[in-house]
Protein backbone atom coordinates (compact mmCIF):
# COMPACT_ATOMS: atom_id res chain seq x y z
CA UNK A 1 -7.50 22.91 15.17
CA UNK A 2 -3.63 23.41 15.55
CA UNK A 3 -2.23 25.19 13.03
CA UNK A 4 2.02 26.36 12.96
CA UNK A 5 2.92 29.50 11.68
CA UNK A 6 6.77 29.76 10.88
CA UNK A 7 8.53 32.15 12.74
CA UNK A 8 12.50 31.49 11.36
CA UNK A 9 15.16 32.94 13.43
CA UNK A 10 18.87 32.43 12.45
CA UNK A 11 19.55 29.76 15.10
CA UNK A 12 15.84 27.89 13.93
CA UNK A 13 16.99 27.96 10.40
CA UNK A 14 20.85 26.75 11.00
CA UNK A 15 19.45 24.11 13.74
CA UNK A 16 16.90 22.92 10.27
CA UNK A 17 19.48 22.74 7.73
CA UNK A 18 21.30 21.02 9.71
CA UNK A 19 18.91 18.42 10.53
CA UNK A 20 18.23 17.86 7.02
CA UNK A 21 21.33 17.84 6.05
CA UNK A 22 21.87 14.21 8.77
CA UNK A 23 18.65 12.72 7.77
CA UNK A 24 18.92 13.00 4.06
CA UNK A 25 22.75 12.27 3.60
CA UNK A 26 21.06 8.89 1.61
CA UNK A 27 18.68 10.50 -0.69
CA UNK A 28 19.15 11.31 -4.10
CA UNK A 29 17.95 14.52 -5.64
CA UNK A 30 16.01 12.65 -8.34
CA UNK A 31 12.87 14.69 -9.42
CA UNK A 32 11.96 16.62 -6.03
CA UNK A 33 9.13 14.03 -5.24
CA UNK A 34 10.58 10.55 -3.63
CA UNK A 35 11.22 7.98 -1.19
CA UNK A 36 14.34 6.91 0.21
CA UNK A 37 15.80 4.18 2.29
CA UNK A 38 18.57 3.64 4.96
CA UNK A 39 21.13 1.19 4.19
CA UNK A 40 19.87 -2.51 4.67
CA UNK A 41 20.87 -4.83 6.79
CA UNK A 42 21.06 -8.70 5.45
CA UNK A 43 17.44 -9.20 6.86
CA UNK A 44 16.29 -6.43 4.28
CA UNK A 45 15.14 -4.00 6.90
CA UNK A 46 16.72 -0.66 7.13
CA UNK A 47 19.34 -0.61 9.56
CA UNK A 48 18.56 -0.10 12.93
CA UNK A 49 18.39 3.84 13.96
CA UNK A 50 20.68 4.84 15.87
CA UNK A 51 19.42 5.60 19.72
CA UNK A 52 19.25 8.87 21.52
CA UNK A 53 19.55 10.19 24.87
CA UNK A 54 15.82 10.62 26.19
CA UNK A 55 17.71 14.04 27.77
CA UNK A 56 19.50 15.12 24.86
CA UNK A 57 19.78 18.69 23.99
CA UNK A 58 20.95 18.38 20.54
CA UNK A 59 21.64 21.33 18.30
CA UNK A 60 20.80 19.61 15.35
CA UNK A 61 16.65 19.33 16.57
CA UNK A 62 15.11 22.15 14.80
CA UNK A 63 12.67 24.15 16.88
CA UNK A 64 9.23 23.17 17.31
CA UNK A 65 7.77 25.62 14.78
CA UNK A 66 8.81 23.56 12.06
CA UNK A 67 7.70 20.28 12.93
CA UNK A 68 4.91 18.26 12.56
CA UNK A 69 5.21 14.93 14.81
CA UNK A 70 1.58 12.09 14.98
CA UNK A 71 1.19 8.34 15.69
CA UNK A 72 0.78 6.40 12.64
CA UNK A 73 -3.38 5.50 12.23
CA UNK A 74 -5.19 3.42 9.53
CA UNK A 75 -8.33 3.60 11.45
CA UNK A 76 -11.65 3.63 9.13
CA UNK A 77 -14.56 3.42 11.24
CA UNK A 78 -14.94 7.12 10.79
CA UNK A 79 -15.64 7.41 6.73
CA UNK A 80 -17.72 3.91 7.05
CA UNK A 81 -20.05 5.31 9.69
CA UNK A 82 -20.57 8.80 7.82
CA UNK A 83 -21.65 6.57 4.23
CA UNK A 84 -24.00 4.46 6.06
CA UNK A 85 -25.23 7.79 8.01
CA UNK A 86 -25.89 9.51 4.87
CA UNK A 87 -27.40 6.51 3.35
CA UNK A 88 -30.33 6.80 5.72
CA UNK A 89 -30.89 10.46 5.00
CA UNK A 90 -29.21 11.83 7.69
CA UNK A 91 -25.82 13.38 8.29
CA UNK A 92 -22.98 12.55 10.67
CA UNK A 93 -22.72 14.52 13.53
CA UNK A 94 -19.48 16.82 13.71
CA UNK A 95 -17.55 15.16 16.16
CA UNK A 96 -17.48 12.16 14.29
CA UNK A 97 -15.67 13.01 11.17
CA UNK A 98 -12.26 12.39 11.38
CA UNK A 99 -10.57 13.16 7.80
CA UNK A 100 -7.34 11.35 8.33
CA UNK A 101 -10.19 8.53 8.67
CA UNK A 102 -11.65 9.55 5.46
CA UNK A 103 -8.15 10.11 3.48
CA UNK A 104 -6.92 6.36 4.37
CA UNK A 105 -10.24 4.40 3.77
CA UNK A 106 -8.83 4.44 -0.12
CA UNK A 107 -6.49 2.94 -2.11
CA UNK A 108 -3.10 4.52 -3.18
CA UNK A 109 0.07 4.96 -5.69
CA UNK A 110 2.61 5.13 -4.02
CA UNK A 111 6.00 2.47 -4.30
CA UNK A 112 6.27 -0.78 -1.94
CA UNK A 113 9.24 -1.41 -0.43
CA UNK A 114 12.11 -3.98 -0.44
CA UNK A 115 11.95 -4.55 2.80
CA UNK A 116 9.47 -4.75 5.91
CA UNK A 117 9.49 -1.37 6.76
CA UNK A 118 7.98 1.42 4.69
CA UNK A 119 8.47 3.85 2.14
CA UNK A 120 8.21 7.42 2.17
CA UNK A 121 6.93 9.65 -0.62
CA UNK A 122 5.97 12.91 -0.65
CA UNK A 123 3.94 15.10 -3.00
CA UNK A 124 1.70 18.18 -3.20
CA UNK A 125 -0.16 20.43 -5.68
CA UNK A 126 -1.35 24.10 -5.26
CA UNK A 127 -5.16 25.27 -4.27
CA UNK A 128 -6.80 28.09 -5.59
CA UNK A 129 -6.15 29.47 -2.65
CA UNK A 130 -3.02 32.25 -3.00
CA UNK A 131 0.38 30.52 -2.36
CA UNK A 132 -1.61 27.47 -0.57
CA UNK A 133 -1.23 23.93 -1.66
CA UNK A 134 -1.87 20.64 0.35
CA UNK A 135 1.50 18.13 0.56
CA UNK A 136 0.68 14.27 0.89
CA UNK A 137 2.84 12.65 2.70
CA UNK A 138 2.42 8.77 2.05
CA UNK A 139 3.78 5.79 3.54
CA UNK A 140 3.57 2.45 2.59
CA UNK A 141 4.62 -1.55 3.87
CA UNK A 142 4.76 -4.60 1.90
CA UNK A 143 1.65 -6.66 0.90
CA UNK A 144 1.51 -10.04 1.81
CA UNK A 145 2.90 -11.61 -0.31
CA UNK A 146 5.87 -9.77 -0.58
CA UNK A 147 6.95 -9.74 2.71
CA UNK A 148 10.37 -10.91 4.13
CA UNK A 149 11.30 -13.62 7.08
CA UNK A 150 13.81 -13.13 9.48
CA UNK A 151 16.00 -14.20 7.29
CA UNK A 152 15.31 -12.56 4.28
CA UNK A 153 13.93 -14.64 2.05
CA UNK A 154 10.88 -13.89 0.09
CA UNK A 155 7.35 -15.25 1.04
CA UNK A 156 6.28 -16.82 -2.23
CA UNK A 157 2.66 -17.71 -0.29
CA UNK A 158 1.77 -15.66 2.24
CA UNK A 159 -1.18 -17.79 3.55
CA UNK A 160 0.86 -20.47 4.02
CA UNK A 161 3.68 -18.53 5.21
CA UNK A 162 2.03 -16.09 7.86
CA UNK A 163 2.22 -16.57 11.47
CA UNK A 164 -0.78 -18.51 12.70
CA UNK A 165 -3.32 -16.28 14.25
CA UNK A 166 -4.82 -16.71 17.35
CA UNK A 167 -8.19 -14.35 17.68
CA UNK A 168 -10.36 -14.18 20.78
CA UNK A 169 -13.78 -12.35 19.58
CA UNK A 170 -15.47 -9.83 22.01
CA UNK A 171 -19.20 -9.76 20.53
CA UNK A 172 -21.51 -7.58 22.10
CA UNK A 173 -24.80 -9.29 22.39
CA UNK A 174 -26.69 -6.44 24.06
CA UNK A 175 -30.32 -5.62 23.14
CA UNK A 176 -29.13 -2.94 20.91
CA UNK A 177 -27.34 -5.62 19.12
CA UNK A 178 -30.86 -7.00 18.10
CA UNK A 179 -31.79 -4.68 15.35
CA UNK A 180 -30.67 -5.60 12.03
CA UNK A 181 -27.04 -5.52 10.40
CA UNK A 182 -25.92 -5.40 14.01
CA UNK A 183 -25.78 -8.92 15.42
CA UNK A 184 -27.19 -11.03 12.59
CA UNK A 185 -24.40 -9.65 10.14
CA UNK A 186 -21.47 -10.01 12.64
CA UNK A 187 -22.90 -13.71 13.07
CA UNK A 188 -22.60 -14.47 9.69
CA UNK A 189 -19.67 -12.78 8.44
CA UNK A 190 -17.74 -15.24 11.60
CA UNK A 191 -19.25 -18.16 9.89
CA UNK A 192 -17.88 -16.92 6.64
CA UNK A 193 -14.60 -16.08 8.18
CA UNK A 194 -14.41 -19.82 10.33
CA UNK A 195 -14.49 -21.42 7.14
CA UNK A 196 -11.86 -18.75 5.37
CA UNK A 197 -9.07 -19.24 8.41
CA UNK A 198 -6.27 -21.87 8.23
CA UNK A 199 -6.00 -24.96 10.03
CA UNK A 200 -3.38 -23.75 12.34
CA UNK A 201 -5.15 -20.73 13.29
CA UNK A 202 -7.11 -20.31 16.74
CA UNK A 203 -10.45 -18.52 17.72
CA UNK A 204 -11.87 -18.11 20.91
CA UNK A 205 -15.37 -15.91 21.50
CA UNK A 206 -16.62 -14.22 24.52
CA UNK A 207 -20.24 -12.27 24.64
CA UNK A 208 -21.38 -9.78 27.14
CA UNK A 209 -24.32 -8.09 27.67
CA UNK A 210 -25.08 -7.33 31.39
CA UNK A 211 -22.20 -9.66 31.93
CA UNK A 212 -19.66 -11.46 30.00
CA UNK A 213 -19.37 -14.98 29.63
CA UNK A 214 -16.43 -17.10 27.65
CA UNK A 215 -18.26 -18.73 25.18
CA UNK A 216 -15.67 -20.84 23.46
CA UNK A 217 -11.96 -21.23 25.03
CA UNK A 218 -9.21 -21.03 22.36
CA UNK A 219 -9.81 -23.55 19.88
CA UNK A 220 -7.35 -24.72 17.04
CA UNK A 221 -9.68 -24.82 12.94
CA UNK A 222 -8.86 -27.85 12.49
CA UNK A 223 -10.98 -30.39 13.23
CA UNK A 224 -13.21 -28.32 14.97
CA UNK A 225 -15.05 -25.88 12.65
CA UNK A 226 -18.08 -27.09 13.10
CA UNK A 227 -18.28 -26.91 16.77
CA UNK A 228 -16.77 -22.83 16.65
CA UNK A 229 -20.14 -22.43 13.72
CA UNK A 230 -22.27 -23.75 16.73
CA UNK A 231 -20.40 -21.54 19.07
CA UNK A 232 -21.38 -18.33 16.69
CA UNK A 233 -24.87 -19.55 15.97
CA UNK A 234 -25.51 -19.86 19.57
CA UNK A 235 -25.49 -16.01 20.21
CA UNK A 236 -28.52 -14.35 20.74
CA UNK A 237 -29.24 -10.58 21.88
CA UNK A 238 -29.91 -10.10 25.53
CA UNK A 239 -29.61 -6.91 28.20
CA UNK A 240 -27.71 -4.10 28.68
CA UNK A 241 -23.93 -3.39 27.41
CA UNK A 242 -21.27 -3.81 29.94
CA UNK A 243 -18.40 -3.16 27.11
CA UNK A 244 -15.80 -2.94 30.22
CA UNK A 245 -16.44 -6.21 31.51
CA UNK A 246 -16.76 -8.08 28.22
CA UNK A 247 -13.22 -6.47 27.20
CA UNK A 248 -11.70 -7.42 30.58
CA UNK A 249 -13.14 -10.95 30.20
CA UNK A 250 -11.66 -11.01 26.30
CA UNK A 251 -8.11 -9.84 27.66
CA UNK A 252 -8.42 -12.59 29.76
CA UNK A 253 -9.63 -15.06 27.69
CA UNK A 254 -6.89 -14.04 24.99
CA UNK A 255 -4.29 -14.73 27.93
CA UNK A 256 -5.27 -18.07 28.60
CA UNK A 257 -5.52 -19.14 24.99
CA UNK A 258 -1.61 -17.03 24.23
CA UNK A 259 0.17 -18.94 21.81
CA UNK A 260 3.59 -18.40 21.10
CA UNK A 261 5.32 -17.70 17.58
CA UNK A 262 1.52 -16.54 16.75
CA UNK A 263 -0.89 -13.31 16.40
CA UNK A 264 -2.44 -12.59 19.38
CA UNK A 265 -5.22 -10.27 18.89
CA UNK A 266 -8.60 -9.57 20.46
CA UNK A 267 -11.18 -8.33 17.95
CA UNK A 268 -13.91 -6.46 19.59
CA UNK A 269 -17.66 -6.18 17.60
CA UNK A 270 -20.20 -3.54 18.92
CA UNK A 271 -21.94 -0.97 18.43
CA UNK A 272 -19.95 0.62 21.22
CA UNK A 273 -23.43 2.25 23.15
CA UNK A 274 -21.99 1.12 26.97
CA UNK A 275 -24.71 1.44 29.70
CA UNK A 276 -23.33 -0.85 31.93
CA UNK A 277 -20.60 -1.49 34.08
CA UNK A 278 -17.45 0.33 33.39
CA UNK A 279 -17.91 2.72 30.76
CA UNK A 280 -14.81 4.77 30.75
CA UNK A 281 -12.42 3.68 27.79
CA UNK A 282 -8.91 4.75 29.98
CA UNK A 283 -10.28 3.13 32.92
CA UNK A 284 -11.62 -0.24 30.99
CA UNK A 285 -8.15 -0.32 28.93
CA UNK A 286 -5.97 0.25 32.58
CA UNK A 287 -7.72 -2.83 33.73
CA UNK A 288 -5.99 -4.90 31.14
CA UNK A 289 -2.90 -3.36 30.78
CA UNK A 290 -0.62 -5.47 31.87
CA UNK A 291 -2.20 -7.95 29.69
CA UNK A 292 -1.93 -5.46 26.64
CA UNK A 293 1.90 -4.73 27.63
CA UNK A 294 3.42 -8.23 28.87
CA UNK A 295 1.86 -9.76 26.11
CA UNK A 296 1.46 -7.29 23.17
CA UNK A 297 -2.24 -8.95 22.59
CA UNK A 298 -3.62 -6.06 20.17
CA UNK A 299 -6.88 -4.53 19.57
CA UNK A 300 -8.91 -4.29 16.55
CA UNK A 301 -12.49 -2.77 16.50
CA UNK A 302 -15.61 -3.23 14.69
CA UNK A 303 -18.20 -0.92 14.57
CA UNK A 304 -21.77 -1.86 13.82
CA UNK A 305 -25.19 -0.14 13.76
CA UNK A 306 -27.32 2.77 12.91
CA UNK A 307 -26.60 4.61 16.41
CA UNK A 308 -23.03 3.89 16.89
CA UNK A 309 -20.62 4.74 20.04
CA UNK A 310 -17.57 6.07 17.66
CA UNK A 311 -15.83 8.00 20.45
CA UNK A 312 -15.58 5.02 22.87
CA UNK A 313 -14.42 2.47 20.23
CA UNK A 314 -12.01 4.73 18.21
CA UNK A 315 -10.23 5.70 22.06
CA UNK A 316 -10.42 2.19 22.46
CA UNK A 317 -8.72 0.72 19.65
CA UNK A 318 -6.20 3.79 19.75
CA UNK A 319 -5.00 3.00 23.65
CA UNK A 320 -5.31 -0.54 22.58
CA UNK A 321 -2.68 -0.75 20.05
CA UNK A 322 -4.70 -1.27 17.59
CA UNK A 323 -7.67 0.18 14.91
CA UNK A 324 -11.11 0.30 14.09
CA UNK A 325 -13.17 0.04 11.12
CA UNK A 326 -17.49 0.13 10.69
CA UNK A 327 -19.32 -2.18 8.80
CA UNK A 328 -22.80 -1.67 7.10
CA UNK A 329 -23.58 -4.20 4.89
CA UNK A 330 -23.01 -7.42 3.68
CA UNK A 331 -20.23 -6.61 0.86
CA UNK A 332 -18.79 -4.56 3.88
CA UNK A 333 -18.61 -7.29 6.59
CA UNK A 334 -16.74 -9.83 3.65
CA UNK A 335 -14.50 -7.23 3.34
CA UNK A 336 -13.53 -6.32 6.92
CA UNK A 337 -13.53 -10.31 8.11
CA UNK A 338 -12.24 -12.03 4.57
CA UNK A 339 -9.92 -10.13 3.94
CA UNK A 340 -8.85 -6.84 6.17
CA UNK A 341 -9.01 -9.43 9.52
CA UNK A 342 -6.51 -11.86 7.75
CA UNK A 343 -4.16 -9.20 6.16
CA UNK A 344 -4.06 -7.32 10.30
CA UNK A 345 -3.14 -10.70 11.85
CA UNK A 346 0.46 -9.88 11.15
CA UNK A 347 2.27 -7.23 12.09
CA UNK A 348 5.30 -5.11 9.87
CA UNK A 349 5.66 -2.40 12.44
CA UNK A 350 4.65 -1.25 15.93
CA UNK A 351 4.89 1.74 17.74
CA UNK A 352 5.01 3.78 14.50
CA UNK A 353 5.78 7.05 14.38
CA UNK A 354 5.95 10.09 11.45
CA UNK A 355 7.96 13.47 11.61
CA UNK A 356 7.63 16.27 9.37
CA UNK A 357 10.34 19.00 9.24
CA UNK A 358 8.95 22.17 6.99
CA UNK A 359 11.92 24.35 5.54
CA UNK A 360 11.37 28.00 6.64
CA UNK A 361 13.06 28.90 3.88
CA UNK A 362 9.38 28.09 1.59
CA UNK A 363 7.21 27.93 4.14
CA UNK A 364 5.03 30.52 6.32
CA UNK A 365 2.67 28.13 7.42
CA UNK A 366 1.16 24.72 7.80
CA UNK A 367 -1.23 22.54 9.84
CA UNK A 368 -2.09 18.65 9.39
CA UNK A 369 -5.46 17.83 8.92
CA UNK A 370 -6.73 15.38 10.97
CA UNK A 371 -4.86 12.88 13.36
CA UNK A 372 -6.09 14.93 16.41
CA UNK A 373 -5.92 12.48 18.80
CA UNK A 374 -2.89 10.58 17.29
CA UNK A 375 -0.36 13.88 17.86
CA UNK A 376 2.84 12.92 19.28
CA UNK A 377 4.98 15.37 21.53
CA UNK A 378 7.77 16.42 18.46
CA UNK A 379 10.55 15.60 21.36
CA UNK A 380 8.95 12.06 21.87
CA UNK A 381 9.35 11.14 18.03
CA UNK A 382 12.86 8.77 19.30
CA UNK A 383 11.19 8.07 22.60
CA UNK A 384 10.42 4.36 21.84
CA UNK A 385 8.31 4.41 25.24
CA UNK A 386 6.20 6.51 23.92
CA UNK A 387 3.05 4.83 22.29
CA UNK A 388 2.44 4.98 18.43
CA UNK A 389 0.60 2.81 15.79
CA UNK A 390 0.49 -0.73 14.68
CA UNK A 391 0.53 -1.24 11.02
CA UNK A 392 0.24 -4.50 8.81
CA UNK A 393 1.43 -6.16 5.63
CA UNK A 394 -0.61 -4.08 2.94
CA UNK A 395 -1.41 -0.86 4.40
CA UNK A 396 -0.91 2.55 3.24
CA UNK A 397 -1.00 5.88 5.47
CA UNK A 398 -1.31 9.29 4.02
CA UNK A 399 -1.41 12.66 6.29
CA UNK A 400 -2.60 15.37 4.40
CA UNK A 401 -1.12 18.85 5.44
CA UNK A 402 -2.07 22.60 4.35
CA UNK A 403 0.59 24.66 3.32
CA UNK A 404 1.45 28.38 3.19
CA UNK A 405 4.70 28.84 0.76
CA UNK A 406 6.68 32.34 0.65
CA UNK A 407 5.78 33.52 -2.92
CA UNK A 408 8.78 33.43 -5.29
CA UNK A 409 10.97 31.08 -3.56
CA UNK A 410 12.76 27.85 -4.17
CA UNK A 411 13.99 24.87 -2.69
CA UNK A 412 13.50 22.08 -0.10
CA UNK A 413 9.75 22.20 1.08
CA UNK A 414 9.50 19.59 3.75
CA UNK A 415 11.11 16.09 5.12
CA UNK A 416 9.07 13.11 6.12
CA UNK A 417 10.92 10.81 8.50
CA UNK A 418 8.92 7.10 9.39
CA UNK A 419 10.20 5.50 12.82
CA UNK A 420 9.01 1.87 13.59
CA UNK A 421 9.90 -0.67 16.48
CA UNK A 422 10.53 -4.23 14.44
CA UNK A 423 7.94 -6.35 15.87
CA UNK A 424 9.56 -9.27 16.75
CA UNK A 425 13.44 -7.59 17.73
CA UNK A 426 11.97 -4.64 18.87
CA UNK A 427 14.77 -2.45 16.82
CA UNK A 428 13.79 0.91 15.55
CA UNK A 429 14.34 1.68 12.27
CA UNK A 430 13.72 5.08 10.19
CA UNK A 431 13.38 6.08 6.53
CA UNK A 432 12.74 9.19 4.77
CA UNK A 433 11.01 11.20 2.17
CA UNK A 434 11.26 14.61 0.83
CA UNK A 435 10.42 17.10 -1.93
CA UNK A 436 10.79 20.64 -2.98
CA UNK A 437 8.87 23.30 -4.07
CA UNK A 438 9.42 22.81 -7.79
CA UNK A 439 7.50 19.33 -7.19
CA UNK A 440 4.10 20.89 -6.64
CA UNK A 441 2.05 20.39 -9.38
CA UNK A 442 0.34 23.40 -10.71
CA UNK A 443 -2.90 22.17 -9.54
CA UNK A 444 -5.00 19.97 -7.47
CA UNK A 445 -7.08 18.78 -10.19
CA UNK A 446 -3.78 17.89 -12.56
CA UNK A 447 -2.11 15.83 -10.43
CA UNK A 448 -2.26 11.83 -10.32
CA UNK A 449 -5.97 10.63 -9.95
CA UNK A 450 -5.25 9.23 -6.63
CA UNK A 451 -3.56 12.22 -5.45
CA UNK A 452 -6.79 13.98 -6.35
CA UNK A 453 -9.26 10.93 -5.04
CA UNK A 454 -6.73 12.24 -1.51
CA UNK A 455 -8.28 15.63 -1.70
CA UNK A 456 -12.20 14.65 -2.66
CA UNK A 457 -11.39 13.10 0.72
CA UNK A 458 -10.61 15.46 2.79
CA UNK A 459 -12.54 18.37 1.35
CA UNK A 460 -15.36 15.82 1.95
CA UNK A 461 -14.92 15.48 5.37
CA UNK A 462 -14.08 18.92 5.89
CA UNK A 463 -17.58 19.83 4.65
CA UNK A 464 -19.44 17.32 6.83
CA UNK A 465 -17.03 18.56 9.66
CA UNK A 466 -18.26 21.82 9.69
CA UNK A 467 -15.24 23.54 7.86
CA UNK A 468 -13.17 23.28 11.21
CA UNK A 469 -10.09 21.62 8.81
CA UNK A 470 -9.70 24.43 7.62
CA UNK A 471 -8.58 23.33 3.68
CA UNK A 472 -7.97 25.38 1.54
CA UNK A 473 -9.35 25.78 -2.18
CA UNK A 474 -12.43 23.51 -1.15
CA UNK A 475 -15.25 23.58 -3.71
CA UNK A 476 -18.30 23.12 -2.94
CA UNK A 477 -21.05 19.74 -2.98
CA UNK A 478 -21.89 19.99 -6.15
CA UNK A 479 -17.67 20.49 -7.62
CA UNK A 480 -16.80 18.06 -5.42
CA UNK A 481 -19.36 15.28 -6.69
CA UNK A 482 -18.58 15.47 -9.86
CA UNK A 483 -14.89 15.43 -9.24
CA UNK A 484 -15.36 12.22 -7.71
CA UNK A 485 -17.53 10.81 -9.92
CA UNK A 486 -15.17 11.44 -12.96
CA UNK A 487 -12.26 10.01 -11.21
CA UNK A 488 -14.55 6.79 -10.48
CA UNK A 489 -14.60 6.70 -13.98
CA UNK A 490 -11.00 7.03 -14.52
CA UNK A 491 -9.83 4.58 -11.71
CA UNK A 492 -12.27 2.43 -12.49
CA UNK A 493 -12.23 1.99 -8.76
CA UNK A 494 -16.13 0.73 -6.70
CA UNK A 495 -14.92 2.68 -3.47
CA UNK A 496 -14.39 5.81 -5.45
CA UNK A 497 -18.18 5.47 -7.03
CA UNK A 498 -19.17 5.02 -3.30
CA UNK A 499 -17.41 8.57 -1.98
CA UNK A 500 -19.39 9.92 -4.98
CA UNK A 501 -22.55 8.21 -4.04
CA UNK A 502 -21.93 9.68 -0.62
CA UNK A 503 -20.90 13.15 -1.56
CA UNK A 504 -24.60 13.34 -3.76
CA UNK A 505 -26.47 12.25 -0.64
CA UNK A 506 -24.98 15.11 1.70
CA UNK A 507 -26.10 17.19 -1.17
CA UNK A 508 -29.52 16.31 -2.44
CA UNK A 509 -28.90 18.97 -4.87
CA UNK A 510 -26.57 16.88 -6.73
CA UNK A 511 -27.90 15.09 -9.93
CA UNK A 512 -27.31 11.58 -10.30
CA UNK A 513 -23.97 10.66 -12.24
């Protein structure tokens, strides 16, 4: 786990204030706890940010101690997989828990903006751990329904208004796929979905199993629903899993079926156990490339099944420009096809980025829990080359961090700066959030409910991780399930009853709520 620990000098701490002096010249002081935006263009984005040297030495870039630099991720699969683990009496091996996972699989507070970009707030409340508190630092685009055209005019219906979508499926019809809620639940949640899409939309499907064969070329809804529900009926389990050539042929298939002015995306369902074929994820994604590049066809995963390969999908979907998410059940699959699928076909931002400057003024010492394999080189946060994350109309990203503050002082406590590529222009854009010391609540368990439902989170996965997060002022099972299960209560909220549900089953111990 990488963890900072602040070592100010007199050049670190000028080089910091003066950073934060540039990027907050448009915040207000307000209560210590907010977002802020850049001035606005007439489109209702942020104006573009200005560009950089990739060789520039610039005094005002604090030193590396101080900053905390990841790709943007609203991946799922990890938290999905763990619940339906732990719903079979078993528990999720280590190296499958990914908190960041865990933290974003629930819903949020925090403002929307006015534009299609994001907002920044920032937040935190002290452990019981001495001079410890954890600092949220949450971001948030548009829903729907909200969002802006190029020109800036409201969307009063969004699924009228959205670009048309056009969606090659991958399905994996491998003999592992046989065994039930693998195949038989993606089958039917595509049926659901076929009749669910718009008219204009598109939807092609390959299957592989020891080979991959295009199953339906891009077809257009209309007028043709019945023949994609015989296309989806038509699949039936077979061999082995050759995941490398079923993604190649997908790629491929998504190529020949491009449509301009329109979501391109290429949604892969397995259960991710490759046995076959090309099995590396680098080396499958390197054979399409130039596809993913030229084009900017994205990837979204879906995980399925009891054994599940979690490590190939999630490097998948993160080299793919794109996410993942598991589904378990019935109620799940609605979820992920109804309505996640049709909220991801657009797009708000790509290549996202987040930077966190800590003041070493309040701060000893800090480390971000989770996003391991989402860390961006903090000199690569303006490098628009450099890959980040793909986010859509609705979504909300938190990043949780653990932080030391020098006892008895005041002031600033951290910046949170959001860069994004537009995805049509391909402008960047930035805004920012801060907050100071004086904002930390006096507790973890006083602050809002979903500040707290954060934390239930992460301690969670943190305790099926082995403790390698490292958070501090984690309670143990039996706190922590009754913490959740009051603020299920409270927020009235199903998913929240479900991370209770799940917290009771790691801990048999637990008595029912």
């Amino acid at each position: 786990m990488e963890r900072y620990r602040i070592r100010p000098t007199r050049g670190a701490l000028l080089a910091l204030t003066t950073t934060a002096a540039l990027l907050l010249t448009a915040c207000g002081a307000g209560d210590g706890s907010h977002s802020s935006s850049d001035s606005k263009q007439s489109n209702g984005l942020p104006a573009p940010a200005p560009s950089r040297p990739q060789d520039e030495d610039s005094a005002t870039t604090p030193a590396s101690d101080y900053l905390s630099t990841f790709a943007l991720d609203v991946d799922t699969a990890s938290y999905g997989y763990a619940r339906r683990t732990l719903a079979d009496g078993e528990r999720p091996a280590p190296s499958t828990v990914r908190a960041e996972e865990f933290v974003n699989s629930f819903r949020q507070d925090y403002p929307t903006p006015d534009h299609n970009g994001f907002t920044v707030t920032v937040d935190g409340a002290r452990t019981t751990d001495p001079n410890w508190s954890l600092v949220r630092v949450g971001l948030a685009t548009l829903p729907q329904s909200r969002l802006r055209s190029t020109g800036g005019t409201p969307i009063a219906d969004a699924t009228a208004e959205r670009p048309p979508a056009a969606l090659t499926f991958v399905i994996d019809v491998s003999g592992s796929m046989d065994e039930p809620g693998r195949l038989d639940l993606a089958k039917k949640s595509l049926d659901t979905m076929t009749d669910r899409l718009r008219d204009d939309d598109s939807v092609a499907i390959v299957a592989f199993s020891e080979h991959a064969e295009k199953v339906l070329p891009m077809t257009r809804l209309a007028g043709h629903r019945g023949e994609i529900h015989h296309a989806v009926d038509s699949l039936a389990a077979l061999y082995s899993t050759n995941l490398g050539e079923g993604v190649e042929t997908g790629y491929a298939t998504a190529v020949e079926g491009l449509r301009k002015n329109a979501t391109n995306r290429v949604v892969l369902i397995s259960d991710a156990l490759a046995n076959d074929g090309e099995t590396d994820p680098d080396a499958i994604l390197k054979r399409i490339d130039s596809d993913r590049r030229e084009y900017g066809i994205t990837l979204f995963g879906v995980g399925v099944g009891s054994d599940y390969g979690d490590a190939l999908m999630e490097r998948l979907a993160d080299k793919g420009d794109g996410h993942t998410t598991y589904v378990s059940d019935t109620a799940t699959a609605n979820r992920v096809f109804c309505e996640q699928l049709p909220q991801n076909i657009d797009l708000v931002a790509r290549d996202a980025k987040a930077q966190v400057a800590f003041d070493p003024h309040t701060v000893t010492d800090f480390h971000l829990i989770g996003y391991r394999d989402r860390k961006v080189a903090d000199e690569d946060f303006r490098d628009d080359r450099v890959d980040g994350g793909e986010v859509g109309p609705g979504h909300t990203v938190t990043a949780l961090y653990a932080v030391h503050t020098r006892p008895d002082t005041e002031g600033r406590l951290a910046t949170a700066t959001v860069r994004w590529l537009d995805p049509e222009t391909r402008a960047p854009h930035e805004n920012t959030g801060a907050m100071e010391t004086g904002a930390l609540h006096d507790s973890v368990w006083t602050a809002s409910p979903r500040f707290q439902v954060t934390a239930v989170a992460a301690y969670f996965a943190d305790e099926l991780g082995g403790g390698d997060y490292r958070i501090p002022g984690k309670p143990g099972l039996s706190t922590l399930h009754s913490r959740a299960a009051a603020l299920a209560r409270t927020t009235e909220d199903q998913n929240v009853s479900d991370l209770a549900t799940a917290i009771r089953e790691a801990d048999p111990s637990n008595a029912a709520d």
